[in-house]
Protein backbone atom coordinates (compact mmCIF):
# COMPACT_ATOMS: atom_id res chain seq x y z
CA UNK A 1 54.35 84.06 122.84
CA UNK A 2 57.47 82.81 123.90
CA UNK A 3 57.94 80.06 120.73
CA UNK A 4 57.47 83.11 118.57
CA UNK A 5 60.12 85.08 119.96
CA UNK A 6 62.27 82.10 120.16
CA UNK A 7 61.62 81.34 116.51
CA UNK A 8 62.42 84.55 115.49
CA UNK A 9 65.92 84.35 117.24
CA UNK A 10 65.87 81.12 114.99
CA UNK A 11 65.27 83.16 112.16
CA UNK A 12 67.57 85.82 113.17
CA UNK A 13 70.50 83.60 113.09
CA UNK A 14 69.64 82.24 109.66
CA UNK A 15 69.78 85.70 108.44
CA UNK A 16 72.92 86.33 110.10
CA UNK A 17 74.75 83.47 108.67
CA UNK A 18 73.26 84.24 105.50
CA UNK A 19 74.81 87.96 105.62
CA UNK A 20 77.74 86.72 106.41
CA UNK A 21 77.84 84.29 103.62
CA UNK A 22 76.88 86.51 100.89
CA UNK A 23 79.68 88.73 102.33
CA UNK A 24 82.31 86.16 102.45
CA UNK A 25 81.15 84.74 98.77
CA UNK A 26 81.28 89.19 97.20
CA UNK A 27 85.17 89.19 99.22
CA UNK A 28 85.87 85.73 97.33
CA UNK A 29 85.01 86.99 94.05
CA UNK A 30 86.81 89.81 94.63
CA UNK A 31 89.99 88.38 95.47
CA UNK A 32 89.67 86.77 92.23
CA UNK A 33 89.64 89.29 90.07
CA UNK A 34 91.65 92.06 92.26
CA UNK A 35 94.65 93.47 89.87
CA UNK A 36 95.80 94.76 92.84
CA UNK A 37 97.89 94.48 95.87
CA UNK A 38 96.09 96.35 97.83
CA UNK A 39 92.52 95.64 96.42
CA UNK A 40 93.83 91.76 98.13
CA UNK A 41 94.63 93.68 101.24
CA UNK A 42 90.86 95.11 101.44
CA UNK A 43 89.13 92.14 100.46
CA UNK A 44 91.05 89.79 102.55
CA UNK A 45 90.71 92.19 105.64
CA UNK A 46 87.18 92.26 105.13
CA UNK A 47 86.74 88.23 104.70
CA UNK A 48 88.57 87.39 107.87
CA UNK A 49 86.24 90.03 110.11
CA UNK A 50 83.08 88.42 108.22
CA UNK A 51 84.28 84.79 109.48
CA UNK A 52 83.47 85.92 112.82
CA UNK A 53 79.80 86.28 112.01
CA UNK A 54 80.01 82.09 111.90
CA UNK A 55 80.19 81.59 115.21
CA UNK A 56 77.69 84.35 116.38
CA UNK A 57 75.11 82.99 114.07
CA UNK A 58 75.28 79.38 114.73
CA UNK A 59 75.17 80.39 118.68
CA UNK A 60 71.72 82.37 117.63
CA UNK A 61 70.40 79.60 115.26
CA UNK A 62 71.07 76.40 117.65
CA UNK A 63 69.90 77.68 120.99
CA UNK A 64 66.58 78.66 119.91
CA UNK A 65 66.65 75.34 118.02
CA UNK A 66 67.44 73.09 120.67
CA UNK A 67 64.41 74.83 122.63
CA UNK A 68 62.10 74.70 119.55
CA UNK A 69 62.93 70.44 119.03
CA UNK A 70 62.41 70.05 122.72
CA UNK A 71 59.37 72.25 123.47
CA UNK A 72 57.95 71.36 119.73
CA UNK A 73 59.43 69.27 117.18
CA UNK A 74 61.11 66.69 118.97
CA UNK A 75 64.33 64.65 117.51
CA UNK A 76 62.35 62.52 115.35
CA UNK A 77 62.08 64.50 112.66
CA UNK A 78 65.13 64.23 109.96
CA UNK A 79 65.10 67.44 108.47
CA UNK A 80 65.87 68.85 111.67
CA UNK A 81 68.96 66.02 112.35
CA UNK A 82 70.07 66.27 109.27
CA UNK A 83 69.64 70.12 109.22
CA UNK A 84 71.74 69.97 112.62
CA UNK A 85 74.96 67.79 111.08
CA UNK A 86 74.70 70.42 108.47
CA UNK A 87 75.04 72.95 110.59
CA UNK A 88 77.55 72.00 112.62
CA UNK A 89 79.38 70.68 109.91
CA UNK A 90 79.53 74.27 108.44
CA UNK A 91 80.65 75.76 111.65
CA UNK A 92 83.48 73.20 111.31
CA UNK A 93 84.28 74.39 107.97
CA UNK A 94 84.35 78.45 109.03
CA UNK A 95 87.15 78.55 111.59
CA UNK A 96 88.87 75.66 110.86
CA UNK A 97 89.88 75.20 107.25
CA UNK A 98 88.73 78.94 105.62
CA UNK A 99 90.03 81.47 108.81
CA UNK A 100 92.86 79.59 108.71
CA UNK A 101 93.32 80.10 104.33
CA UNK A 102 91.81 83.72 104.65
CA UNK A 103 94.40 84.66 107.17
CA UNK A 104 97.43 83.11 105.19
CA UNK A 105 96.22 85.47 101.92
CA UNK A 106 95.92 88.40 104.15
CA UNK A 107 99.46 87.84 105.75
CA UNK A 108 100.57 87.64 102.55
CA UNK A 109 99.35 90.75 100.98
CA UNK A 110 100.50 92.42 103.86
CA UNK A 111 104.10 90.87 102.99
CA UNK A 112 103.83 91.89 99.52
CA UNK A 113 106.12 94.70 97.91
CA UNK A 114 104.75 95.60 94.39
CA UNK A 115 101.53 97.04 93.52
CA UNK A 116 100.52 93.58 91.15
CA UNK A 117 99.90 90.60 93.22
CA UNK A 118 102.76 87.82 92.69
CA UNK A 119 102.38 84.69 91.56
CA UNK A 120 102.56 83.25 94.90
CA UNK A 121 99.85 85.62 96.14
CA UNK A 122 97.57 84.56 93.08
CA UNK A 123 97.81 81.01 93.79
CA UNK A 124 96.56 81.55 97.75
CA UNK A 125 93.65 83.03 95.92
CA UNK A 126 92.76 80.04 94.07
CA UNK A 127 93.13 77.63 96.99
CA UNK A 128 90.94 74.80 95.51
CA UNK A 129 90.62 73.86 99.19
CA UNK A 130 89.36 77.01 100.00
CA UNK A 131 87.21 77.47 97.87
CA UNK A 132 85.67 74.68 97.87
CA UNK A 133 85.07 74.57 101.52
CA UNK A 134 83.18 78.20 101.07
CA UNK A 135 81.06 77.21 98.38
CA UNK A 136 80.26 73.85 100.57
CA UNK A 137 79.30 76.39 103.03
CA UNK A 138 76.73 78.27 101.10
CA UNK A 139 75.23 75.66 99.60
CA UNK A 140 74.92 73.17 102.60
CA UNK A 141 73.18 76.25 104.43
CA UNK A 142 70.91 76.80 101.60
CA UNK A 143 70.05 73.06 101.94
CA UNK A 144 69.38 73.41 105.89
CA UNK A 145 66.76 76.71 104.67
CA UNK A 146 64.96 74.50 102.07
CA UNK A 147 64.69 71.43 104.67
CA UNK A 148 63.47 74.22 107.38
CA UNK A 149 60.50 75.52 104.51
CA UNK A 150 59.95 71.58 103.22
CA UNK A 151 60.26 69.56 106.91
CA UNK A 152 61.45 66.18 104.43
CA UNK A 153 61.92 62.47 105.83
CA UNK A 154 65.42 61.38 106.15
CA UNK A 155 66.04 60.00 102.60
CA UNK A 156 64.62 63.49 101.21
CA UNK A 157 66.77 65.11 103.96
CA UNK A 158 69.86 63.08 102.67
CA UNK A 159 69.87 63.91 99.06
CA UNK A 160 68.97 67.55 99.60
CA UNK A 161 72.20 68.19 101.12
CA UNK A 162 74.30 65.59 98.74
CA UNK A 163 72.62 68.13 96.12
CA UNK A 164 74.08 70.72 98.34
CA UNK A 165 77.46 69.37 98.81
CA UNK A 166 78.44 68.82 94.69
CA UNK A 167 76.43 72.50 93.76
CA UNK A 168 78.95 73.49 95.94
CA UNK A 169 81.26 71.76 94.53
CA UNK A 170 80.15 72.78 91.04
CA UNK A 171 80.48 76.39 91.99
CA UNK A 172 83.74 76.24 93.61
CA UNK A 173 85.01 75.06 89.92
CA UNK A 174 83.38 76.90 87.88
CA UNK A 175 84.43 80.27 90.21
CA UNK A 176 88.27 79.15 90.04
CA UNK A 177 87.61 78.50 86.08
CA UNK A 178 87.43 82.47 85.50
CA UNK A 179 91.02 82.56 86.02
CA UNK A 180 93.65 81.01 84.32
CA UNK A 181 95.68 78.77 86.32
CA UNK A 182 99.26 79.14 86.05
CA UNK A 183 99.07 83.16 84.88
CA UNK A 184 101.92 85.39 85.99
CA UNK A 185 100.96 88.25 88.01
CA UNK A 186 101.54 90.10 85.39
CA UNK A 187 99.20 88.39 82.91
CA UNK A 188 96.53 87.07 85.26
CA UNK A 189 93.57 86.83 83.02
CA UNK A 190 89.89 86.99 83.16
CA UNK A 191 87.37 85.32 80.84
């Protein structure tokens, strides 16, 4: 009894991360293609509440983890160290690099005077940095669900999440290629 309801805490977590994700990833596209001011305003707002989700979720997933590889599983298995760097690498990535970007855009919204974004705001909102680092995100923890389902040996572990690191990677570019870069605020453009 108690593994199940400690798995399902497991499980709970992954959900929870995965909300926030999808959240973080609809507030990302929007900034791209807000014509707006205060469309930025919104969708920033709502991107820097969502990045407190990270934490809460990793808390849920790893407790109930460390319980499941010690009662169960046991640290010999290299989905679930690999699945672990992952994680942790991706709670690295949250606070530290996109809090820190999502905050800046949302300061800088706030700052702004005219209804159209500037220039300067637009460029915050292609952050290659940033958006690569979300994407990262996403796709590493879709990489941690398929080793959870698949339970691979280390080399399968390892070039799952490569796999997961340049779809990111992939997707971050091919996001930031619906805008053109260089566009005016008054010409931003959308293909």
């Amino acid at each position: 009894m108690l593994y199940n309801v400690v798995l399902f805490l497991h499980i709970l977590g992954a959900v929870i991360m995965f909300m926030a994700i999808s959240i973080l990833a609809l507030s990302m596209l929007s900034l791209l293609h807000a014509k707006e001011t205060e469309e930025v305003k919104r969708w920033a707002g709502l991107a820097v509440k969502t990045d407190a989700l990270f934490p809460l979720s990793t808390l849920i997933i790893i407790v109930p983890a460390l319980y499941l590889v010690f009662s169960t599983w046991g640290w010999g298995m290299a989905w679930i160290n690999v699945s672990l760097a992952a994680l942790l690498g991706t709670s690295f990535l949250g606070p530290v690099i996109n809090l820190r970007r999502l905050k800046g855009i949302l300061a800088a919204a706030e700052a702004e005077t005219d209804r159209v974004p500037s220039g300067d705001l637009m460029k915050k909102l292609r952050d290659p940095v940033l958006w690569n680092s979300v994407s990262i995100m996403a796709m590493l923890v879709f990489g941690i669900l398929f080793l959870m389902a698949v339970k691979l040996p280390l080399v399968g572990s390892l070039i799952t999440m490569a796999i997961a690191l340049v779809a990111g990677l992939v997707f971050a570019r091919v996001m930031l290629a619906k805008t053109k870069p260089g566009s005016s605020a008054d010409t931003v453009s959308f293909r």
